[in-house]
Protein backbone atom coordinates (compact mmCIF):
# COMPACT_ATOMS: atom_id res chain seq x y z
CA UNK A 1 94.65 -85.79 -20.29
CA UNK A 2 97.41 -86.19 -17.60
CA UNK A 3 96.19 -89.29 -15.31
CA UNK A 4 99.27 -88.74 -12.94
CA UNK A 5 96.94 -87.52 -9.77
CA UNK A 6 98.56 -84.16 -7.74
CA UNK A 7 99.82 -85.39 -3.90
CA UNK A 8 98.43 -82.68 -1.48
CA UNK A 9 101.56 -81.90 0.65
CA UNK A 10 101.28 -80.26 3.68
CA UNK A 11 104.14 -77.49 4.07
CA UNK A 12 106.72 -77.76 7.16
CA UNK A 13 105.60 -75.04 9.03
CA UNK A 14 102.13 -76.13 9.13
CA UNK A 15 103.33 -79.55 10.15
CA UNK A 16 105.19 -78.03 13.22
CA UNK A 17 102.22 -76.23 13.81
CA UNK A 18 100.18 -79.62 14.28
CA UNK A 19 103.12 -80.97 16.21
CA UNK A 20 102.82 -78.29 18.80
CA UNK A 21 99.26 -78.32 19.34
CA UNK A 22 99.44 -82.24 19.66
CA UNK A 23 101.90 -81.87 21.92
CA UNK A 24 100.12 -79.11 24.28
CA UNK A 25 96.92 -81.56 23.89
CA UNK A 26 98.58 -84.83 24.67
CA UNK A 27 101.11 -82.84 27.34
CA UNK A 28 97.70 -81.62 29.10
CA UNK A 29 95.79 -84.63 28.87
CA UNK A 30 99.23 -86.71 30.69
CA UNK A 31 99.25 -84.33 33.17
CA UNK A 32 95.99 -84.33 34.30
CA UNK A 33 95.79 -87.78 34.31
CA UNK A 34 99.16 -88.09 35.90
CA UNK A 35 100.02 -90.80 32.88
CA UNK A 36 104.02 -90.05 32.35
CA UNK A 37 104.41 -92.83 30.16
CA UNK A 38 102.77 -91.60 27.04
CA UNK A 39 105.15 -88.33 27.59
CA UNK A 40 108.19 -90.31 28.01
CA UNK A 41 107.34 -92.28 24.56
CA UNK A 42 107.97 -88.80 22.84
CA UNK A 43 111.17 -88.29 25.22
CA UNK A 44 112.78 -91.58 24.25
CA UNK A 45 112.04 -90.66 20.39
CA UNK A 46 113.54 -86.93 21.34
CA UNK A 47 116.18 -88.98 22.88
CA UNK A 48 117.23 -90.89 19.88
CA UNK A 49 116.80 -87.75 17.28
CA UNK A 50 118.70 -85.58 19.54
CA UNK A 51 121.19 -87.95 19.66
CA UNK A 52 121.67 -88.67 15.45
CA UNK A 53 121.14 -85.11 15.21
CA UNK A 54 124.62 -84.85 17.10
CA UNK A 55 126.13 -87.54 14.81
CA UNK A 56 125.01 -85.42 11.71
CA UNK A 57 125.93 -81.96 12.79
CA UNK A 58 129.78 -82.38 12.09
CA UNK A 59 128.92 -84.01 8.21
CA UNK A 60 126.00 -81.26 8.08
CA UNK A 61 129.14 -78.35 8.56
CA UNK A 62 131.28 -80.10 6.06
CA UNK A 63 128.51 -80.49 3.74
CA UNK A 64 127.65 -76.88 3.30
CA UNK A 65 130.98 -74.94 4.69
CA UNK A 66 133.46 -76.67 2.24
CA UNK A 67 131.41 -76.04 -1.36
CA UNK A 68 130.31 -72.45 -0.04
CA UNK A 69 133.93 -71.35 0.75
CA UNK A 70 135.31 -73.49 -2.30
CA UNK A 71 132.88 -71.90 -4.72
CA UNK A 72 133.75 -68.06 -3.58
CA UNK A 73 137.34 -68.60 -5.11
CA UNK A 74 135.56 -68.86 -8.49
CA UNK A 75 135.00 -65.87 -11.47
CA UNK A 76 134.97 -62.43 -10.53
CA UNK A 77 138.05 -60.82 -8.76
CA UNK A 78 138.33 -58.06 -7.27
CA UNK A 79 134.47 -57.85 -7.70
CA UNK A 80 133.52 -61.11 -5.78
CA UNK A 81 135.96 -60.24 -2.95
CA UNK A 82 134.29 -56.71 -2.33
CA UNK A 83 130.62 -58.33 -3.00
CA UNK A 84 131.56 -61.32 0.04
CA UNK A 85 133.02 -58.62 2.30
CA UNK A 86 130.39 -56.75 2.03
CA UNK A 87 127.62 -59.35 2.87
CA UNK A 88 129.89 -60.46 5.57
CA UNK A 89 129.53 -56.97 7.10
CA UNK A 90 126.47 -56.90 7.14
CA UNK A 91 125.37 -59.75 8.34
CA UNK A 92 127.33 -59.03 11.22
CA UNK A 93 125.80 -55.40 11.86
CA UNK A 94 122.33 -57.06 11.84
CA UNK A 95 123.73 -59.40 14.20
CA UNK A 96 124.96 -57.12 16.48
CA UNK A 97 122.13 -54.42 16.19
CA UNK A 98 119.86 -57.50 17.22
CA UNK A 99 122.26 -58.52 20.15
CA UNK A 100 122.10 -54.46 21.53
CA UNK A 101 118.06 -54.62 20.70
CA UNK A 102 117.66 -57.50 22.39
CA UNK A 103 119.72 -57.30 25.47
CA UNK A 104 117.67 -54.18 26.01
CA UNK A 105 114.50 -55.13 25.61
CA UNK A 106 114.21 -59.10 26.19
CA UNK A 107 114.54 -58.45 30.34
CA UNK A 108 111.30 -56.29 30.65
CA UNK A 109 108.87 -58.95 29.23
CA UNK A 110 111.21 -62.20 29.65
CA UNK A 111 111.52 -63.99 33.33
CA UNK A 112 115.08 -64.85 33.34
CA UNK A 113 115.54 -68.08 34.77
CA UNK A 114 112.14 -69.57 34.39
CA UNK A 115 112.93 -72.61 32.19
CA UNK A 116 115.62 -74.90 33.07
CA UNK A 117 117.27 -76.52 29.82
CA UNK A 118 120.25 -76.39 30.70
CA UNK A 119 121.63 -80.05 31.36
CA UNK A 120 120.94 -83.05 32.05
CA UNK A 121 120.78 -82.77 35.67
CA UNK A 122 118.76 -79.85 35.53
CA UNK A 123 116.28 -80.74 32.67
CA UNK A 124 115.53 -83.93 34.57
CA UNK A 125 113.94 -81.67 37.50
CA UNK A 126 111.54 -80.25 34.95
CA UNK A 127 111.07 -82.40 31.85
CA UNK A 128 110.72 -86.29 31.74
CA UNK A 129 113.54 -88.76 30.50
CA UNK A 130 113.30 -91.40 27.55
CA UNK A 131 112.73 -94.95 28.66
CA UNK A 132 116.14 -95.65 26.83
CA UNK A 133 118.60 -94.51 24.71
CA UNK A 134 120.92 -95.11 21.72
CA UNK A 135 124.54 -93.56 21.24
CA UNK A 136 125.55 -92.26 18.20
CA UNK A 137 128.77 -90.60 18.87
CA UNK A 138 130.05 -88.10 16.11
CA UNK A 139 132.81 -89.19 14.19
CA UNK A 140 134.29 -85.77 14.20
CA UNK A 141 134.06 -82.72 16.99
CA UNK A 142 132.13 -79.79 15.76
CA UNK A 143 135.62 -77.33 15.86
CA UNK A 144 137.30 -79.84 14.25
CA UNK A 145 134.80 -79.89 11.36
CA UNK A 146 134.55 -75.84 11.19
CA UNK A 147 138.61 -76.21 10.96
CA UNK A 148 138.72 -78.69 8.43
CA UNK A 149 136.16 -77.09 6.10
CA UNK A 150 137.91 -73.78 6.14
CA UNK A 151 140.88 -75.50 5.32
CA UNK A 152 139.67 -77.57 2.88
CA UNK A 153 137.45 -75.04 1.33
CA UNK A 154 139.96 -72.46 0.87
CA UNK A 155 142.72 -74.93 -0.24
CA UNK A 156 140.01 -76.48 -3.04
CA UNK A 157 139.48 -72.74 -3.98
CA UNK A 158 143.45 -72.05 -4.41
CA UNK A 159 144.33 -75.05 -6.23
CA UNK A 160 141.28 -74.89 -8.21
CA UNK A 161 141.30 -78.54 -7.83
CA UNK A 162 137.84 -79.81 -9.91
CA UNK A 163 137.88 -83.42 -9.05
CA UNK A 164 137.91 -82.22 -5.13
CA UNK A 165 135.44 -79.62 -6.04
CA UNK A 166 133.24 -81.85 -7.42
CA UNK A 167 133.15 -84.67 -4.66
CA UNK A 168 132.15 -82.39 -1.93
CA UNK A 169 129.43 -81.12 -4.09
CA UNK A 170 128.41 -84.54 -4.40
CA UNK A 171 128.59 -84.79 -0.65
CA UNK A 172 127.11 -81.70 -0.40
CA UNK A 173 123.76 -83.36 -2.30
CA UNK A 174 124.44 -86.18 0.28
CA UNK A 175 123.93 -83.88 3.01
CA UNK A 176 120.88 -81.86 1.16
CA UNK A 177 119.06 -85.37 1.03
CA UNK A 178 120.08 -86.08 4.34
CA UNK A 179 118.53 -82.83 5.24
CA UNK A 180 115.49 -83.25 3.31
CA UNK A 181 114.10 -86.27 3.24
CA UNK A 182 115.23 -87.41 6.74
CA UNK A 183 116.00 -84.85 9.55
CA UNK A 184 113.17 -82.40 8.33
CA UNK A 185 110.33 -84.85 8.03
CA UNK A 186 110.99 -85.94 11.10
CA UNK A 187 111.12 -83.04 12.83
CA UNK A 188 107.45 -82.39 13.68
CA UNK A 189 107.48 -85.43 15.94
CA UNK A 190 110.55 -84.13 17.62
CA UNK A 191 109.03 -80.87 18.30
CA UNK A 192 105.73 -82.75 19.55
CA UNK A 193 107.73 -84.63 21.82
CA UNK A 194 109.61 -81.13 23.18
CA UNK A 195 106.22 -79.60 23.49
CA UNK A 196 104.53 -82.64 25.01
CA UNK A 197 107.27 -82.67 27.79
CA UNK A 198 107.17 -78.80 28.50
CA UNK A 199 103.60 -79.11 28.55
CA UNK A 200 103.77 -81.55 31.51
CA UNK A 201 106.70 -79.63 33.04
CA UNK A 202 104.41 -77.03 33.11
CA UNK A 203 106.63 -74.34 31.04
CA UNK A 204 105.36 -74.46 28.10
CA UNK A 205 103.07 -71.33 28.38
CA UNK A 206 105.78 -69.28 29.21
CA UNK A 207 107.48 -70.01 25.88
CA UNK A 208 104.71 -69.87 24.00
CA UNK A 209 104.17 -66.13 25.30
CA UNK A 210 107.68 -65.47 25.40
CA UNK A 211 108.37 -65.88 21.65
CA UNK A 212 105.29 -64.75 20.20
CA UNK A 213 106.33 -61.02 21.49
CA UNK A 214 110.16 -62.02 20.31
CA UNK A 215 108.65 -63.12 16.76
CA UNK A 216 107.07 -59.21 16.75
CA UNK A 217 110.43 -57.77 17.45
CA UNK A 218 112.23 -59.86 14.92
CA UNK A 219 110.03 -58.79 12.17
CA UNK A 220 110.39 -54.75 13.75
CA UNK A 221 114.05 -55.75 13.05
CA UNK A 222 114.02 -56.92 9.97
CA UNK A 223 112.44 -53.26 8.95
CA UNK A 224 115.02 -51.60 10.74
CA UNK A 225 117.77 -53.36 8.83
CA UNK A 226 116.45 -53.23 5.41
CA UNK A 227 115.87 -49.24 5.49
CA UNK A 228 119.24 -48.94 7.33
CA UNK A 229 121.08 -51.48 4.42
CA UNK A 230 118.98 -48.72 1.61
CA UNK A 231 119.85 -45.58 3.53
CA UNK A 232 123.71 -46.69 3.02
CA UNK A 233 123.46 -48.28 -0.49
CA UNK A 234 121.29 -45.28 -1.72
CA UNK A 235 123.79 -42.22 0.06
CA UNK A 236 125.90 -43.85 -2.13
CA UNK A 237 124.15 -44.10 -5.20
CA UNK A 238 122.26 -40.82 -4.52
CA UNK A 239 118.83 -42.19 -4.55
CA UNK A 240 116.19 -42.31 -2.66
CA UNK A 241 116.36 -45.26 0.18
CA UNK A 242 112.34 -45.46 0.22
CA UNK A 243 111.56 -45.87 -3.51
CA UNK A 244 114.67 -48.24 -3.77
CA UNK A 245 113.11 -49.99 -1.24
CA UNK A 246 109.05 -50.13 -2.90
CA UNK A 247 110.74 -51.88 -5.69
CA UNK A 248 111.79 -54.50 -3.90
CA UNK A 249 108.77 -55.39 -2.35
CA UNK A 250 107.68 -58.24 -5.24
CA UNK A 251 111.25 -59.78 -4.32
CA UNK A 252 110.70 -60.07 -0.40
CA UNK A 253 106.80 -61.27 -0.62
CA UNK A 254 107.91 -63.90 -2.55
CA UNK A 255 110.78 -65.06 -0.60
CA UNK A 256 107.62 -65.34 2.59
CA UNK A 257 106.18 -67.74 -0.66
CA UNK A 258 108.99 -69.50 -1.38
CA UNK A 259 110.96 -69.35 2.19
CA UNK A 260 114.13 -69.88 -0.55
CA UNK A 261 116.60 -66.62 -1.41
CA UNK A 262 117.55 -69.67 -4.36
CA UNK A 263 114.23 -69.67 -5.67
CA UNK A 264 113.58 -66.08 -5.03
CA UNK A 265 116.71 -65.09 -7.55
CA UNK A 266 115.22 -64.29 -10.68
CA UNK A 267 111.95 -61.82 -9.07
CA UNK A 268 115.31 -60.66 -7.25
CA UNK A 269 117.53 -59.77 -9.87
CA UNK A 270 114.20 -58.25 -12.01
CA UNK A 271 113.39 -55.66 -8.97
CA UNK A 272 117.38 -54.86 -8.69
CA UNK A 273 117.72 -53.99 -12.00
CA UNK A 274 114.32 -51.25 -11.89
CA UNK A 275 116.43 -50.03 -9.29
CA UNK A 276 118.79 -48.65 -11.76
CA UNK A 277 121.51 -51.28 -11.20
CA UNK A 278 123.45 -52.40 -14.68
CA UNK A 279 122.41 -56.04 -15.99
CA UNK A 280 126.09 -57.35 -15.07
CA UNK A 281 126.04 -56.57 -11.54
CA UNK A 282 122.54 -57.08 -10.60
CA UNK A 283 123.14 -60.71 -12.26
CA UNK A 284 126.50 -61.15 -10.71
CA UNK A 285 125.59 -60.04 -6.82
CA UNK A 286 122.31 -60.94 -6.28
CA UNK A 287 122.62 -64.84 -6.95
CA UNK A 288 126.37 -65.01 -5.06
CA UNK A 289 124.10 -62.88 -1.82
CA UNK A 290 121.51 -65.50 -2.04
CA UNK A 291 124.00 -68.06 -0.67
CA UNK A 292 126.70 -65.54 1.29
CA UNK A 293 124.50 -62.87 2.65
CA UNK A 294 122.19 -63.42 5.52
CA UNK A 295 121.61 -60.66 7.52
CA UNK A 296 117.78 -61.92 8.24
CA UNK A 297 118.38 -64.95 9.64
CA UNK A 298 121.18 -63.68 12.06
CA UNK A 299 118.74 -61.25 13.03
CA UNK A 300 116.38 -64.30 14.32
CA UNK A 301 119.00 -66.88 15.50
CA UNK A 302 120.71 -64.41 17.38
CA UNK A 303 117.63 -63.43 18.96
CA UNK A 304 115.82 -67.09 19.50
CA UNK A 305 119.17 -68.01 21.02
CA UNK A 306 119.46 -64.71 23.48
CA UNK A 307 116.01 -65.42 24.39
CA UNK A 308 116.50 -69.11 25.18
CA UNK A 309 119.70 -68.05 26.94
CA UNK A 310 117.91 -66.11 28.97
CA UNK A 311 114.76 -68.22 29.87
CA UNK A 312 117.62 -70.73 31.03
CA UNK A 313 119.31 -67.86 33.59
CA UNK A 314 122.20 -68.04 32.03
CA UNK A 315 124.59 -64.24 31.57
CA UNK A 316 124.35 -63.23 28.02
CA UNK A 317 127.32 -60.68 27.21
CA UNK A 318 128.67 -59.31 23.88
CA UNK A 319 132.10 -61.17 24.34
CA UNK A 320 130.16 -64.29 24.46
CA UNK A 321 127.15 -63.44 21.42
CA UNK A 322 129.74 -61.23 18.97
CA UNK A 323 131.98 -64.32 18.27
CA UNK A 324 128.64 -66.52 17.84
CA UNK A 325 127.59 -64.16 15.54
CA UNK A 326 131.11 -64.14 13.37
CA UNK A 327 131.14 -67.27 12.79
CA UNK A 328 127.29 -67.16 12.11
CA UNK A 329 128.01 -65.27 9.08
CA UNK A 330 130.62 -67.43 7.76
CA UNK A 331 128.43 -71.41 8.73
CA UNK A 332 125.49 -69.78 6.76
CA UNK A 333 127.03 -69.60 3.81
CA UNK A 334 125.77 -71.84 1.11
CA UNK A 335 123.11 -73.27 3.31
CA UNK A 336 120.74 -75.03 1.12
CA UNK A 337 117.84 -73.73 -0.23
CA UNK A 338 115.11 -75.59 2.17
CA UNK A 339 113.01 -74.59 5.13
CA UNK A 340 115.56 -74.47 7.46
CA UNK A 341 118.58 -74.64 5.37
CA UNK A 342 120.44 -71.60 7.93
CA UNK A 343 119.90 -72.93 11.91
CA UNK A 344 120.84 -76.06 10.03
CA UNK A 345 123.80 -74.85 9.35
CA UNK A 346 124.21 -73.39 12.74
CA UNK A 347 123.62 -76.07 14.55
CA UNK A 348 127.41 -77.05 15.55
CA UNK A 349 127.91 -73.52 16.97
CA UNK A 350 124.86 -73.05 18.92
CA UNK A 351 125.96 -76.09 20.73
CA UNK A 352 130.09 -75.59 20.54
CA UNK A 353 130.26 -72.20 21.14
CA UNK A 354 126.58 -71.67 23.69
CA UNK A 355 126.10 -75.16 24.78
CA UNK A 356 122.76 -75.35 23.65
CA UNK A 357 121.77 -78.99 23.94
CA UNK A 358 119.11 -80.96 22.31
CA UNK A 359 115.90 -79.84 24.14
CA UNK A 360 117.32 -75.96 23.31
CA UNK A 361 118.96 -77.12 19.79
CA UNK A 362 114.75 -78.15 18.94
CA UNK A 363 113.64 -75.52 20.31
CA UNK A 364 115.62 -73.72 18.19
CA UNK A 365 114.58 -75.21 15.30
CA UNK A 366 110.97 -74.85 15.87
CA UNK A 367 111.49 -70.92 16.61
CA UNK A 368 113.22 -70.62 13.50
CA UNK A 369 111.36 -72.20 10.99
CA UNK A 370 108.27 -70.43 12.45
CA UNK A 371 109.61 -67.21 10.87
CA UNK A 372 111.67 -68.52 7.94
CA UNK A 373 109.55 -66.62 5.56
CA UNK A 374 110.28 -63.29 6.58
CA UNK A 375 113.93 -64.20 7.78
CA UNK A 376 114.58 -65.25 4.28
CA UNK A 377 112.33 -62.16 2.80
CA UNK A 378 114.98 -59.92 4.46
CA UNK A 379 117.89 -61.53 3.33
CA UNK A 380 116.73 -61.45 -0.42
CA UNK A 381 115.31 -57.71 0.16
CA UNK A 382 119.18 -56.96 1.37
CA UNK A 383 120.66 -58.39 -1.63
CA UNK A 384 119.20 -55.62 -3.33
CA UNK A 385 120.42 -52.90 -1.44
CA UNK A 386 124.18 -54.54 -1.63
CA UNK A 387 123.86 -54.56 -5.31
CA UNK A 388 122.84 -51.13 -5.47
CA UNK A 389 126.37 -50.62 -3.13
CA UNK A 390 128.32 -52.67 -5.52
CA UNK A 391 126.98 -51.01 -8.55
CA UNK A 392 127.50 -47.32 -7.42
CA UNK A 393 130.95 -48.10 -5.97
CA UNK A 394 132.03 -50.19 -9.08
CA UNK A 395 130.19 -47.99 -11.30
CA UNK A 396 132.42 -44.68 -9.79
CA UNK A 397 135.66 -46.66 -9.94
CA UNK A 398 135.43 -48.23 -13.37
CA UNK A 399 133.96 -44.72 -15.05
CA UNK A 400 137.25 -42.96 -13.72
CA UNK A 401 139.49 -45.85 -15.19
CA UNK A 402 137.37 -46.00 -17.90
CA UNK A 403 137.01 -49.62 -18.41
CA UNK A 404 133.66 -52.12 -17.74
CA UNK A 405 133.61 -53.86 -14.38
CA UNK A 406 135.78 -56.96 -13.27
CA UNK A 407 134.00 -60.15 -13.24
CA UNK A 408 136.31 -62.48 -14.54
């Protein structure tokens, strides 16, 4: 018999769970008692995170950006450049169908200009600071690292230069550990501290009633976009959008299991393929979407963001969100397979390209991973429906030239 005893692990989500209600407690308690200093504890420790959170967002981009482009350049043509274009597309119409949903919407139950984030300046007239503070400057700006992983992604993928390849993967699993067994663990006391502090402010109730209706129309969103990615995959495959989609039902209620398209692949590629999609393409597409394709986790960091945005009074237009959301599509890609793993990614652009700073870029964080499940259900449910694309449109080209599909 096996003496080795099983840990009990608590999941993430449930550990940001406890964070918040420890810090609404402990805020409530502080504020009552007028005792600052047990909130400004949490604020110095925000202070610090926030701060090496900074530092690691450039080597967090480079991490993920340089293997994800690097890797597209590899095996399948014609095929894998349709497949990424595709994705792309996609996850930039459920980007932009969440920025027109939500700029409609968000005003009639959202008080613009009711939390102050902002800055400095401003957060100081609302939240406590630390009682001091460590620097960690980041070696590298945050559009210098986008630039340079593009650059060297692509060139890695022209050259086809393995030794290259093969250190950034390693610093890739750098980066994953960094991500894993640092900056996520310690993430529940960084949310208790934001909560803590907003619960003295006094503005934490508004979030908390805020998001829970923007969680509801996130999810209504996530419908919208899977029946809208079937209704175009099966128009061209001439089947029906609605049984397409009951066979991919095992596939997205395990991604809520798993909160990992990566571990989802196989129940994935089983429910594509009952779908009537050919073994090669349902085994090509469906693990290179897993990593390049998603469209529901734009859906929710376009909308946490719009909402935050908002809270904070600031003008949110489509000529500032659409370019957000272009390079959302591209940052995402190859984001690691954790709780997580995408508003890691996007990070660097939520504070390059909105200025989010670190209170928002937490807050962020916290909003996001309470919804990663279905986020990542929709993405995985979506890889289906672009394999069904791929198939039919590959399927109709390669049956008039009468040869099997590219892939190599």
């Amino acid at each position: 018999m096996d003496n080795e005893k099983k840990k009990f692990k608590i999941g993430l989500l449930p550990r940001l769970i406890i964070a918040i209600i420890l810090g609404l407690i402990v805020g409530s308690i502080a504020k009552s008692a007028d005792f600052p200093i047990i909130i400004q504890i949490g604020a110095t420790f925000n202070s610090i995170f926030g701060n090496f959170l900074n530092f690691a967002i450039p080597l967090i981009i480079i991490g993920f950006v340089v293997p994800g482009v690097a890797d597209l350049g590899e095996g399948a043509g014609k095929t894998l450049a349709l497949t990424a274009l595709v994705a792309y597309v996609s996850t930039i119409i459920a980007g932009s169908f969440a920025f027109v949903v939500d700029r409609t919407i968000f005003p009639s139950f959202l008080k613009v200009g009711s939390i102050v984030l902002e800055n400095a300046t401003n957060a100081e007239e609302t939240m406590l600071p630390g009682l001091f503070t460590i620097e960690m400057p980041p070696i590298i700006g945050v559009m210098s690292a986008l630039l340079i992983s593009f650059i060297l992604g692509l060139g890695i993928s022209v050259t086809r230069s393995k030794a290259l390849k093969d250190v950034f993967h390693g610093f890739q699993d750098i980066i994953v550990g960094l991500v894993t067994n640092i900056i996520i663990p310690l993430l529940p006391f960084h949310v208790y501290g934001i909560f803590a502090n907003m619960t003295f402010a006094g503005t934490v109730m508004e979030i908390m009633s805020v998001f829970i209706k923007v969680f509801a129309i996130i999810i209504i969103m996530h419908i919208i976009i899977i029946i809208f990615q079937y209704t175009v995959a099966g128009t061209f495959a001439k089947k029906n959008p609605f049984s397409l989609i009951k066979n991919m039902i095992p596939a997205y209620f395990t991604a809520i299991g798993t909160q990992s398209s990566a571990a989802t692949i196989p129940v994935t590629v089983a429910q594509t393929k009952k779908n009537g999609v050919s073994d090669m393409i349902a085994e090509f597409v469906c693990p290179l979407c897993a990593t390049i394709h998603l469209s529901g986790s734009t859906i929710t960091l376009t909308s946490c963001s719009i909402a935050i945005m908002m809270l904070n009074g600031w003008d949110v237009t489509f000529a500032k969100m659409f370019p957000f959301i272009l390079m959302l599509g591209v940052t995402m890609v190859a984001a690691p397979g954790v709780p997580g793993g995408a508003v890691m990614a996007a990070l660097g652009i939520l504070d390059s390209m909105l200025g989010f700073n670190e209170a928002m870029l937490a807050l962020m964080i916290a909003l996001y991973i309470a919804q990663d499940s279905f986020g990542t259900a929709c993405n995985v449910t979506g890889d289906g429906a672009i394999a069904v694309f791929m198939d039919a449109i590959t399927g109709k080209k390669n049956k008039a030239a009468g040869t099997a599909p590219e892939m190599n």
